[in-house]
PDB file of N, CA and C in Angstrom:
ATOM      1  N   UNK A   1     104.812  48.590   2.379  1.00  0.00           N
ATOM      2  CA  UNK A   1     105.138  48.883   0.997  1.00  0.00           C
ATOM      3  C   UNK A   1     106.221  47.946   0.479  1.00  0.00           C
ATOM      4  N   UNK A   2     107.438  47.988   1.361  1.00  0.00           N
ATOM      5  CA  UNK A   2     108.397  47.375   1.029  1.00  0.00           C
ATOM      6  C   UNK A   2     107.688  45.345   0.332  1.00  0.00           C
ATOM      7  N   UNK A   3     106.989  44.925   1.368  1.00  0.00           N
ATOM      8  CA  UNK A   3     106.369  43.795   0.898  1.00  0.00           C
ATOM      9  C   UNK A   3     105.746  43.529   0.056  1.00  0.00           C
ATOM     10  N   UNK A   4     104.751  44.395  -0.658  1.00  0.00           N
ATOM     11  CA  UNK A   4     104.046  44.491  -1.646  1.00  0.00           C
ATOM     12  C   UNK A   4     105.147  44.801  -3.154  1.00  0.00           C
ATOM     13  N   UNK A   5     105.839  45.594  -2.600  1.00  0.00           N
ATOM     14  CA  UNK A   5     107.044  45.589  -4.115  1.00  0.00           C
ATOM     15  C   UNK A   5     107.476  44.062  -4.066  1.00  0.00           C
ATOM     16  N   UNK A   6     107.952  43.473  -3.014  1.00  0.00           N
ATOM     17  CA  UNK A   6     108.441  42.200  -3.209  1.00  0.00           C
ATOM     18  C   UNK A   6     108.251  41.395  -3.571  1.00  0.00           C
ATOM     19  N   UNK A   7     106.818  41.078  -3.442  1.00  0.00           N
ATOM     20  CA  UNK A   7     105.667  40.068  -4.343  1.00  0.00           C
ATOM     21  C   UNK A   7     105.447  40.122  -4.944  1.00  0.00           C
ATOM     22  N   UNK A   8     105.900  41.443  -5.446  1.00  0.00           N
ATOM     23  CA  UNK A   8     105.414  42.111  -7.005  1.00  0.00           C
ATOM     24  C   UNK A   8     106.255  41.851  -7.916  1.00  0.00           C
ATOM     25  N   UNK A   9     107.850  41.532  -7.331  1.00  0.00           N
ATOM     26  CA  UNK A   9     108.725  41.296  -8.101  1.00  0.00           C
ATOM     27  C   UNK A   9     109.154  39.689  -8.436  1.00  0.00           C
ATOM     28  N   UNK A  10     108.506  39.002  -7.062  1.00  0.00           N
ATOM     29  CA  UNK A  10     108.429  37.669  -6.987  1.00  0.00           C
ATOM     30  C   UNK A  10     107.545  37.450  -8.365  1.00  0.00           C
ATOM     31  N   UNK A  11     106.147  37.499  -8.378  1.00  0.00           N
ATOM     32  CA  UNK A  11     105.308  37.367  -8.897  1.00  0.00           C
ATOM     33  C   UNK A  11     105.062  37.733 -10.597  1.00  0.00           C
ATOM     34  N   UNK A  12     106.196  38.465 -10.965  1.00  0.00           N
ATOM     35  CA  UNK A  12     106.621  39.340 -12.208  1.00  0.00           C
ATOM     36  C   UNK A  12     107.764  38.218 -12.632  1.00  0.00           C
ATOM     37  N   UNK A  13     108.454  37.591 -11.903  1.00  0.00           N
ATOM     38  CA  UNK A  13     109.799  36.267 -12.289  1.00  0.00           C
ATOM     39  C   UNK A  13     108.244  35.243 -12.491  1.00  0.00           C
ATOM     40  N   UNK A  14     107.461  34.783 -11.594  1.00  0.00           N
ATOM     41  CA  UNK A  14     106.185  33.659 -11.802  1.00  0.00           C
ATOM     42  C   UNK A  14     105.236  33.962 -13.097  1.00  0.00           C
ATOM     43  N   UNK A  15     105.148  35.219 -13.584  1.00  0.00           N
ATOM     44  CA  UNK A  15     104.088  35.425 -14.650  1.00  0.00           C
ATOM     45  C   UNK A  15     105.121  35.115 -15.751  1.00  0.00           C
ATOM     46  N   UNK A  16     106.892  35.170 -15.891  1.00  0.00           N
ATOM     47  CA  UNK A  16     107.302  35.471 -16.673  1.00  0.00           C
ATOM     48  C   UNK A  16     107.733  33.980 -16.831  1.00  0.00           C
ATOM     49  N   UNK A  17     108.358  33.215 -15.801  1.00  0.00           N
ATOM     50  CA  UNK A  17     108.057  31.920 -16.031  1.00  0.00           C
ATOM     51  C   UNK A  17     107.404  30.822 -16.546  1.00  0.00           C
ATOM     52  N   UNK A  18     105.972  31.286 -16.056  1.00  0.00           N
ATOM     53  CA  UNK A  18     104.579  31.104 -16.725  1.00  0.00           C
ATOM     54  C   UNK A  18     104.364  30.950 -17.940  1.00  0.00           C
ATOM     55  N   UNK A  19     104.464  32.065 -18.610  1.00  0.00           N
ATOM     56  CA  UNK A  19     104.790  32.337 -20.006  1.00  0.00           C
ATOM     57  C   UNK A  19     105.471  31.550 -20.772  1.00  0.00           C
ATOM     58  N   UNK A  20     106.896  31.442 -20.229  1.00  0.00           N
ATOM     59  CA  UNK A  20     107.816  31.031 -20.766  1.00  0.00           C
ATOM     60  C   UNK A  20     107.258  29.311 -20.550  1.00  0.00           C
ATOM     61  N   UNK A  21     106.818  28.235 -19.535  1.00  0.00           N
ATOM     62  CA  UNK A  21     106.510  27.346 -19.865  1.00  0.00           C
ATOM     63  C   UNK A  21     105.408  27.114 -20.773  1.00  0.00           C
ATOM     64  N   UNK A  22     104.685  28.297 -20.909  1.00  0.00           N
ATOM     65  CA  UNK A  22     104.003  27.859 -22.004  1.00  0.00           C
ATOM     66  C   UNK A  22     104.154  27.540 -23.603  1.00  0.00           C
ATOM     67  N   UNK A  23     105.046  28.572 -23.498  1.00  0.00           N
ATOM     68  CA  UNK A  23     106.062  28.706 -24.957  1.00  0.00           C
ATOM     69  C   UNK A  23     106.635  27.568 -25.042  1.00  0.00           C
ATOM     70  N   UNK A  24     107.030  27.148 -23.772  1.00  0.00           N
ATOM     71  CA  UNK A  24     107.639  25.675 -24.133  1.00  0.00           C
ATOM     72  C   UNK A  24     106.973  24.694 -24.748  1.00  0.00           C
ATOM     73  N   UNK A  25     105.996  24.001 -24.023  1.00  0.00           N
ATOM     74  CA  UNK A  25     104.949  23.455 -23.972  1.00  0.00           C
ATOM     75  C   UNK A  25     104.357  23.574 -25.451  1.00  0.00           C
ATOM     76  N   UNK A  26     104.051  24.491 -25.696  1.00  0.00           N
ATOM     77  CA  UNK A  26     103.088  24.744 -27.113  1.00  0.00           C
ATOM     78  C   UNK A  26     103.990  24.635 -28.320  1.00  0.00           C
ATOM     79  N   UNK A  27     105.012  25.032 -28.344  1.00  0.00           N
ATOM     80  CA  UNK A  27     106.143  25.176 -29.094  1.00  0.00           C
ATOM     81  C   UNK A  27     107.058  24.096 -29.300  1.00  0.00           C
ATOM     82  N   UNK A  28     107.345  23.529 -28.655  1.00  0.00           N
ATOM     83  CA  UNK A  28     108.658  22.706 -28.230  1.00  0.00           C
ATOM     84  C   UNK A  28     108.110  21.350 -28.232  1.00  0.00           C
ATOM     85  N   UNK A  29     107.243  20.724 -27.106  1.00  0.00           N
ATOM     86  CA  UNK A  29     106.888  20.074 -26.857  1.00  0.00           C
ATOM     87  C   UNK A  29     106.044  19.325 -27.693  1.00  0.00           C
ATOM     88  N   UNK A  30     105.068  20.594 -27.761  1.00  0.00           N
ATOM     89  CA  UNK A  30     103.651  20.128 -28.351  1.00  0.00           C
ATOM     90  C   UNK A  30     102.799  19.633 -27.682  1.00  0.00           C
ATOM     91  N   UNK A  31     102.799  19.447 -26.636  1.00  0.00           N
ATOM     92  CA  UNK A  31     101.817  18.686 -25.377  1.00  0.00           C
ATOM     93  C   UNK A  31     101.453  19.691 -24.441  1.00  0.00           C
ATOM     94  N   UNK A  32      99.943  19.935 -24.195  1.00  0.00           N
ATOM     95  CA  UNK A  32      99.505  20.560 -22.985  1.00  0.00           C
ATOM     96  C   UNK A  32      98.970  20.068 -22.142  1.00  0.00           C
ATOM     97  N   UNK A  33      99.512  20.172 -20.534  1.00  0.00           N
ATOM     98  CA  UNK A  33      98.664  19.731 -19.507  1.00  0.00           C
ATOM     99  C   UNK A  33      97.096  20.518 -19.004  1.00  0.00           C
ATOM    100  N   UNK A  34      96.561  19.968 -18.597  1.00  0.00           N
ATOM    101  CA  UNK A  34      95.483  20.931 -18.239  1.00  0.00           C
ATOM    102  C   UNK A  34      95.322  21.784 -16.661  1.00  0.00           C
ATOM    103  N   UNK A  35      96.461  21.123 -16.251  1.00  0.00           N
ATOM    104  CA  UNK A  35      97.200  21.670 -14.369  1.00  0.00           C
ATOM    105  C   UNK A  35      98.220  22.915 -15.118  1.00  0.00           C
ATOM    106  N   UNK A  36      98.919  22.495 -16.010  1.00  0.00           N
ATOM    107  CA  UNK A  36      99.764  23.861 -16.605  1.00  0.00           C
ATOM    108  C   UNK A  36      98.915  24.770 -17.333  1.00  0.00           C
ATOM    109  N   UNK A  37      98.020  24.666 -17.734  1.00  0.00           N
ATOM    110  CA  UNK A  37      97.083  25.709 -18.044  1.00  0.00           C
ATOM    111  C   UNK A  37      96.735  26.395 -17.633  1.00  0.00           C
ATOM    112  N   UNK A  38      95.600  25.435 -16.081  1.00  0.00           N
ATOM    113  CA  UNK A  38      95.488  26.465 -15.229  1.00  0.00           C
ATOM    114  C   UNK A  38      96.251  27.388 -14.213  1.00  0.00           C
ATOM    115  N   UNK A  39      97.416  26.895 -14.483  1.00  0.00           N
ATOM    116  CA  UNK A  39      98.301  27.816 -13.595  1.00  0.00           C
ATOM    117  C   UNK A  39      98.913  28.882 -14.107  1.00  0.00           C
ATOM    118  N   UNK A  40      98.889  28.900 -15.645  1.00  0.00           N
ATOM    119  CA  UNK A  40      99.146  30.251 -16.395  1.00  0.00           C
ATOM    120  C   UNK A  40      97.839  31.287 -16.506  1.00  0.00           C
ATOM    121  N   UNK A  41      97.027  30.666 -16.597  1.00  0.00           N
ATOM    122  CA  UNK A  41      95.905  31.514 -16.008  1.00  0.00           C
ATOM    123  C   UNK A  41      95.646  32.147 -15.024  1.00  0.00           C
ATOM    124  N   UNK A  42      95.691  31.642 -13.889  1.00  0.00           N
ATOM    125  CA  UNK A  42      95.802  32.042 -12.236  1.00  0.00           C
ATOM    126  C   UNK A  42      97.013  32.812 -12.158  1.00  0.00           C
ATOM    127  N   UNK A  43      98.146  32.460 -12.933  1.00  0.00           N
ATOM    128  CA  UNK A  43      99.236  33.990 -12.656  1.00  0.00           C
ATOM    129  C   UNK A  43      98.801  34.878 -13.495  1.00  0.00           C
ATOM    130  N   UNK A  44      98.379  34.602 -14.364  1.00  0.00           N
ATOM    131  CA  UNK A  44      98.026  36.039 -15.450  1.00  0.00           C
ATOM    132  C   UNK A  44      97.264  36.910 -14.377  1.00  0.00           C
ATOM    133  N   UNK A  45      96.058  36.360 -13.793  1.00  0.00           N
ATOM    134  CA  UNK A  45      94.919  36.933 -13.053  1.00  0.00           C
ATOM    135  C   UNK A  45      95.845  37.682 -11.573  1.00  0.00           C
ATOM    136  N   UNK A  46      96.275  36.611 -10.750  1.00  0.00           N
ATOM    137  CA  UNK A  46      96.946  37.139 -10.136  1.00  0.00           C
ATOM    138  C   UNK A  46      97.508  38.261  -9.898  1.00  0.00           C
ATOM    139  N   UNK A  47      98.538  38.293 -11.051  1.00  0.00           N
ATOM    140  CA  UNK A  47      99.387  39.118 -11.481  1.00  0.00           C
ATOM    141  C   UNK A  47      98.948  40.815 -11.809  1.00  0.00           C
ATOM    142  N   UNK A  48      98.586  40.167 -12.653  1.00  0.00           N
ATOM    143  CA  UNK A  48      97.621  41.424 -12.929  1.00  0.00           C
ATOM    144  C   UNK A  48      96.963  42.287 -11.662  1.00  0.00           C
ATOM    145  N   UNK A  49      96.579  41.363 -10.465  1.00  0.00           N
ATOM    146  CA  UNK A  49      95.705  42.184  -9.297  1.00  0.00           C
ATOM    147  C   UNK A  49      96.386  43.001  -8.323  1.00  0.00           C
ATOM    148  N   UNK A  50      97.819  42.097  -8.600  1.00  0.00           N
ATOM    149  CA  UNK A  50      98.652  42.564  -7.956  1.00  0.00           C
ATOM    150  C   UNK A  50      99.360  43.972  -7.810  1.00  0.00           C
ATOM    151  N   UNK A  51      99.451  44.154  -9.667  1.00  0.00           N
ATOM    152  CA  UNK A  51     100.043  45.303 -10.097  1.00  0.00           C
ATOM    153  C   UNK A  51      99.011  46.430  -9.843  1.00  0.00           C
ATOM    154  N   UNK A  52      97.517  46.255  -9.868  1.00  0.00           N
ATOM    155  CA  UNK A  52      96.691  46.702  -9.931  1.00  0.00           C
ATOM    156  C   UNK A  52      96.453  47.601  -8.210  1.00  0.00           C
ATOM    157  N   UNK A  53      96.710  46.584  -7.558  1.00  0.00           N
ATOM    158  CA  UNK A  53      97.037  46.921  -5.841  1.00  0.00           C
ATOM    159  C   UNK A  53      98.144  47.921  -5.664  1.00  0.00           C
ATOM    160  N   UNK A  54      99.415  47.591  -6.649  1.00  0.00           N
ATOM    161  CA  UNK A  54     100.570  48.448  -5.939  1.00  0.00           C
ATOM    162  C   UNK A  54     100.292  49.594  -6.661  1.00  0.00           C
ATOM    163  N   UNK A  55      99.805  49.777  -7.945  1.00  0.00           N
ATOM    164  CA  UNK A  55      99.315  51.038  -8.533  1.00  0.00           C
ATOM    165  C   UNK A  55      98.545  51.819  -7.413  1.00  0.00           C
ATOM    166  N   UNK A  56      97.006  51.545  -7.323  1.00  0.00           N
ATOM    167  CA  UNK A  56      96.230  52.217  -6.382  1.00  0.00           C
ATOM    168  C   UNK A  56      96.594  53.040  -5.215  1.00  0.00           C
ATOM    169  N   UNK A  57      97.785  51.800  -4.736  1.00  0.00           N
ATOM    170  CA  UNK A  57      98.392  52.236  -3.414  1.00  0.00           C
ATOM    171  C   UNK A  57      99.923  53.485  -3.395  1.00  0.00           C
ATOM    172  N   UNK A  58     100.294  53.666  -4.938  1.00  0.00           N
ATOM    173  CA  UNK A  58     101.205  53.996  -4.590  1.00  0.00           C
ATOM    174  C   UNK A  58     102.289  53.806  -4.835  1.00  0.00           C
ATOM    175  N   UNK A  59     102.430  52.415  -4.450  1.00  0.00           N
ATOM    176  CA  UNK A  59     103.915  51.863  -4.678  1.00  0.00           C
ATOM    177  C   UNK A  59     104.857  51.600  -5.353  1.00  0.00           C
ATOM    178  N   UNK A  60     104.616  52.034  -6.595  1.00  0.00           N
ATOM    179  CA  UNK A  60     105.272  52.260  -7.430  1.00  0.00           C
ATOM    180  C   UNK A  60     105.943  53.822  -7.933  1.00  0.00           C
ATOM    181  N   UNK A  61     105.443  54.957  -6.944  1.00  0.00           N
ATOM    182  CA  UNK A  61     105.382  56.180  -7.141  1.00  0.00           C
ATOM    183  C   UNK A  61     103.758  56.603  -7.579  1.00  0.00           C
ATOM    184  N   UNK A  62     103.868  58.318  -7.065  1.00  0.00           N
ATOM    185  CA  UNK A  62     103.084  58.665  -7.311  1.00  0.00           C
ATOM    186  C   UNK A  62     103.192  58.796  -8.616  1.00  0.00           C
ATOM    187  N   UNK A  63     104.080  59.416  -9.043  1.00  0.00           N
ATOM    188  CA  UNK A  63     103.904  59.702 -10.849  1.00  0.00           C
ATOM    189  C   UNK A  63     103.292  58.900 -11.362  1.00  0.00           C
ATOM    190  N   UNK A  64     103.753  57.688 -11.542  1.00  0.00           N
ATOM    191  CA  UNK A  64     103.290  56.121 -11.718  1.00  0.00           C
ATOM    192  C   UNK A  64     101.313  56.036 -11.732  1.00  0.00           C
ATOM    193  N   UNK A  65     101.029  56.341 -10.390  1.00  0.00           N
ATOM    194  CA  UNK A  65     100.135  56.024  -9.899  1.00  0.00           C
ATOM    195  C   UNK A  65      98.769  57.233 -10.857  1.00  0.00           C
ATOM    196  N   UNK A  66      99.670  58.720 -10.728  1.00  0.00           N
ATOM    197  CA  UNK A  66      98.489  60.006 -11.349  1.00  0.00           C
ATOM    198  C   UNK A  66      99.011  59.460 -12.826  1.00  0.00           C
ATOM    199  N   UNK A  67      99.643  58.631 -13.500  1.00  0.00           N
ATOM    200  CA  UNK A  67      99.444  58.325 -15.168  1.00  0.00           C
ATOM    201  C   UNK A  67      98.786  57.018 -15.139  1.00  0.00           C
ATOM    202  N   UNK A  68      98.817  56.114 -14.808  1.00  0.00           N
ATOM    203  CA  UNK A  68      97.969  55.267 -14.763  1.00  0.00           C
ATOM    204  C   UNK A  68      96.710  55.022 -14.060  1.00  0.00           C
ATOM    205  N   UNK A  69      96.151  55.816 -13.417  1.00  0.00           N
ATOM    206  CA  UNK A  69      94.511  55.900 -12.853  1.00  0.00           C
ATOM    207  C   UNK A  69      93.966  56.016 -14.153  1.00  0.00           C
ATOM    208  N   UNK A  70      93.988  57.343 -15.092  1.00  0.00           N
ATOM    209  CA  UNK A  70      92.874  56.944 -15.833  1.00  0.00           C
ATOM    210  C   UNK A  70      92.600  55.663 -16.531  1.00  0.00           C
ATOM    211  N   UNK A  71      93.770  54.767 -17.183  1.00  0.00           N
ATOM    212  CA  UNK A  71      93.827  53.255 -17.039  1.00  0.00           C
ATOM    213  C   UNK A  71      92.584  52.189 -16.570  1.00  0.00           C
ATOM    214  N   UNK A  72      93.443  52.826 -14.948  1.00  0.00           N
ATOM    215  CA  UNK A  72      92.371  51.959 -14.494  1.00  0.00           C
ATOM    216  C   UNK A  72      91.467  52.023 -13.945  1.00  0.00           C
ATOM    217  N   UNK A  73      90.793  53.347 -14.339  1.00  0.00           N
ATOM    218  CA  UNK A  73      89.097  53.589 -14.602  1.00  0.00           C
ATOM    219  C   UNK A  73      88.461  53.284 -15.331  1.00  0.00           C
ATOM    220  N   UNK A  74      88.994  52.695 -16.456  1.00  0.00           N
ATOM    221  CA  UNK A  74      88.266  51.967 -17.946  1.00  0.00           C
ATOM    222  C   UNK A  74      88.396  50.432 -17.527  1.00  0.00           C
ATOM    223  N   UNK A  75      89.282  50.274 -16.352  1.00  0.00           N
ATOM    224  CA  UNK A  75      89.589  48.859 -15.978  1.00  0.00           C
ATOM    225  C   UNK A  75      90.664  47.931 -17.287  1.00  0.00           C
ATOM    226  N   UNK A  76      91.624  48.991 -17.980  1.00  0.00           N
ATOM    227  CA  UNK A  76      92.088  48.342 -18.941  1.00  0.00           C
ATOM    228  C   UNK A  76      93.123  46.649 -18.336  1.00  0.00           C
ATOM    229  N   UNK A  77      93.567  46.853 -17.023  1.00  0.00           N
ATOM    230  CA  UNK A  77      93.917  45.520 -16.542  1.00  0.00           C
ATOM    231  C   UNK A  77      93.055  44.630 -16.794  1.00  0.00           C
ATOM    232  N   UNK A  78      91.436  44.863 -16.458  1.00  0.00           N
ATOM    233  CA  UNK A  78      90.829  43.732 -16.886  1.00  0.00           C
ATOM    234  C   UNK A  78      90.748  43.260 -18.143  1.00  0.00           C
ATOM    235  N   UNK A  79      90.717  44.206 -18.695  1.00  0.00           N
ATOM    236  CA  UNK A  79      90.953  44.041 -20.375  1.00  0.00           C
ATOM    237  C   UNK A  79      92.194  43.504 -21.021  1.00  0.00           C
ATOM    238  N   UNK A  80      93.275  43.771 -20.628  1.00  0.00           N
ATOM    239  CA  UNK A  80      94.319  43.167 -21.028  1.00  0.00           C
ATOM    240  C   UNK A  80      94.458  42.197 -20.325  1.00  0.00           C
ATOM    241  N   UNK A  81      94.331  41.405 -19.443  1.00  0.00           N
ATOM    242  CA  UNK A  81      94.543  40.228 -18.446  1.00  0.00           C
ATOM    243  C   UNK A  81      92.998  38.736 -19.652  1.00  0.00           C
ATOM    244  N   UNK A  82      92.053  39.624 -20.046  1.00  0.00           N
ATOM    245  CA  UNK A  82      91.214  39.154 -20.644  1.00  0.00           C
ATOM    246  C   UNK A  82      91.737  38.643 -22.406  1.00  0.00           C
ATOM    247  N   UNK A  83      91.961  39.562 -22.792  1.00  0.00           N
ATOM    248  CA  UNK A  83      92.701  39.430 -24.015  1.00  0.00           C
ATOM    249  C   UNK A  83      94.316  38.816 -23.842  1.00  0.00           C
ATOM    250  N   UNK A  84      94.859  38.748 -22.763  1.00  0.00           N
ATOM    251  CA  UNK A  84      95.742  37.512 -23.213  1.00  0.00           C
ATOM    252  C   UNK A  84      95.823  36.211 -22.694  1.00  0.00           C
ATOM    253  N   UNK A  85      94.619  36.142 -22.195  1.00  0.00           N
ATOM    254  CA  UNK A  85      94.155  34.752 -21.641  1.00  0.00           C
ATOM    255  C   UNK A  85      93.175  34.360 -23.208  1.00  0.00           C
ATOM    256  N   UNK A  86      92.149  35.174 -23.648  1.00  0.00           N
ATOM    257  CA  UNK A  86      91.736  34.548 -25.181  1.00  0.00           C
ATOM    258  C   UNK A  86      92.874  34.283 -25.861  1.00  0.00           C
ATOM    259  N   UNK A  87      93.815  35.032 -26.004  1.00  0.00           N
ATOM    260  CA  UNK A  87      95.038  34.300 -26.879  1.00  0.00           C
ATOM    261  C   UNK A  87      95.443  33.442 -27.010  1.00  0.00           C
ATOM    262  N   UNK A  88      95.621  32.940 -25.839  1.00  0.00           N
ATOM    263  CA  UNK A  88      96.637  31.792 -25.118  1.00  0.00           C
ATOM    264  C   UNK A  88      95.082  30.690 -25.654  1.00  0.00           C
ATOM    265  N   UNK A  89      94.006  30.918 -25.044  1.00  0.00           N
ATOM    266  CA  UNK A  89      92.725  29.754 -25.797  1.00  0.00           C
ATOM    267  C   UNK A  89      92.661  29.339 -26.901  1.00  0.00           C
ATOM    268  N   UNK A  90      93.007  30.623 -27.855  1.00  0.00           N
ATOM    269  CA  UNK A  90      92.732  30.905 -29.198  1.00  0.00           C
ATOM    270  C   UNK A  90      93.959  29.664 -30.129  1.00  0.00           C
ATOM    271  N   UNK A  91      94.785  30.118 -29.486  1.00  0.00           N
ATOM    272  CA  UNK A  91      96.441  28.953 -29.713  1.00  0.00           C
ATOM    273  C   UNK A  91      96.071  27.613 -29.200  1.00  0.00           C
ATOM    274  N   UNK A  92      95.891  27.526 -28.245  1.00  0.00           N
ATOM    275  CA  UNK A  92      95.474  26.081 -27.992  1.00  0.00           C
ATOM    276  C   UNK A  92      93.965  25.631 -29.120  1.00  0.00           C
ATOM    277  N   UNK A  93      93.232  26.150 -28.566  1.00  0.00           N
ATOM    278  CA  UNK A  93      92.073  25.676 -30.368  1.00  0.00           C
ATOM    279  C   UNK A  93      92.469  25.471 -31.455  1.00  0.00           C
ATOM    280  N   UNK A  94      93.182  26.692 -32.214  1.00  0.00           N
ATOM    281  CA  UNK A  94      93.829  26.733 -32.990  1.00  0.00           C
ATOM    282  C   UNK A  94      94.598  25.355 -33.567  1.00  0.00           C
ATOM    283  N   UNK A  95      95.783  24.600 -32.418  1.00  0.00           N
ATOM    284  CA  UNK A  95      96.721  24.174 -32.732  1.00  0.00           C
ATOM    285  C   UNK A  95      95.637  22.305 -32.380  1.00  0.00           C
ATOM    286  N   UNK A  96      95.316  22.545 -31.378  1.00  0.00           N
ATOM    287  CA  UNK A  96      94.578  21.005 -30.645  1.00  0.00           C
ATOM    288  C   UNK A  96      93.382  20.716 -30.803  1.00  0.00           C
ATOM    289  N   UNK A  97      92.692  21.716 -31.347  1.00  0.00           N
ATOM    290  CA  UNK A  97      90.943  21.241 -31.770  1.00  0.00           C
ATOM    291  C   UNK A  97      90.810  20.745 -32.829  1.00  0.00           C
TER     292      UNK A  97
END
């Protein structure tokens, strides 16, 4: 358990990082790589599976775990992991097409 929180918290600083270079990037910069793309993608996904694991299991508490099942019986992780990866597309089209 203890390990799975840890990666979880590792991985929660990497999605938030993530983010944040993108903001850079799109914002600041104005230039997107297509290696930094895919790596905000792959943490979104990641990330998401992750939380999705320590839920199932527990590890976050049970409370935690009996309010968020029905969640993720509709699979709303997939859904939200889906919808902010179109976003992030939608901005890049938007701004570079």
């Amino acid at each position: 358990r203890w390990f799975l929180l840890t990666a979880q918290f590792v991985y929660t600083l990497g999605f938030i990082f993530a983010l944040w270079l993108f903001y850079q990037s799109y914002f600041n910069i104005h230039a997107l790589c297509p290696w930094c793309l895919l790596v905000t993608v792959t943490t979104i996904l990641v990330w998401t599976s992750m939380t999705r694991v320590n839920i199932e299991a527990g590890n976050f508490g049970d409370g935690v775990r009996r309010k968020l099942e029905p969640a993720l019986s509709y699979n709303a992780d997939i859904f939200g992991s889906i919808l902010l990866i179109a976003i992030l597309a939608a901005m890049v089209v938007y701004n570079y097409a």
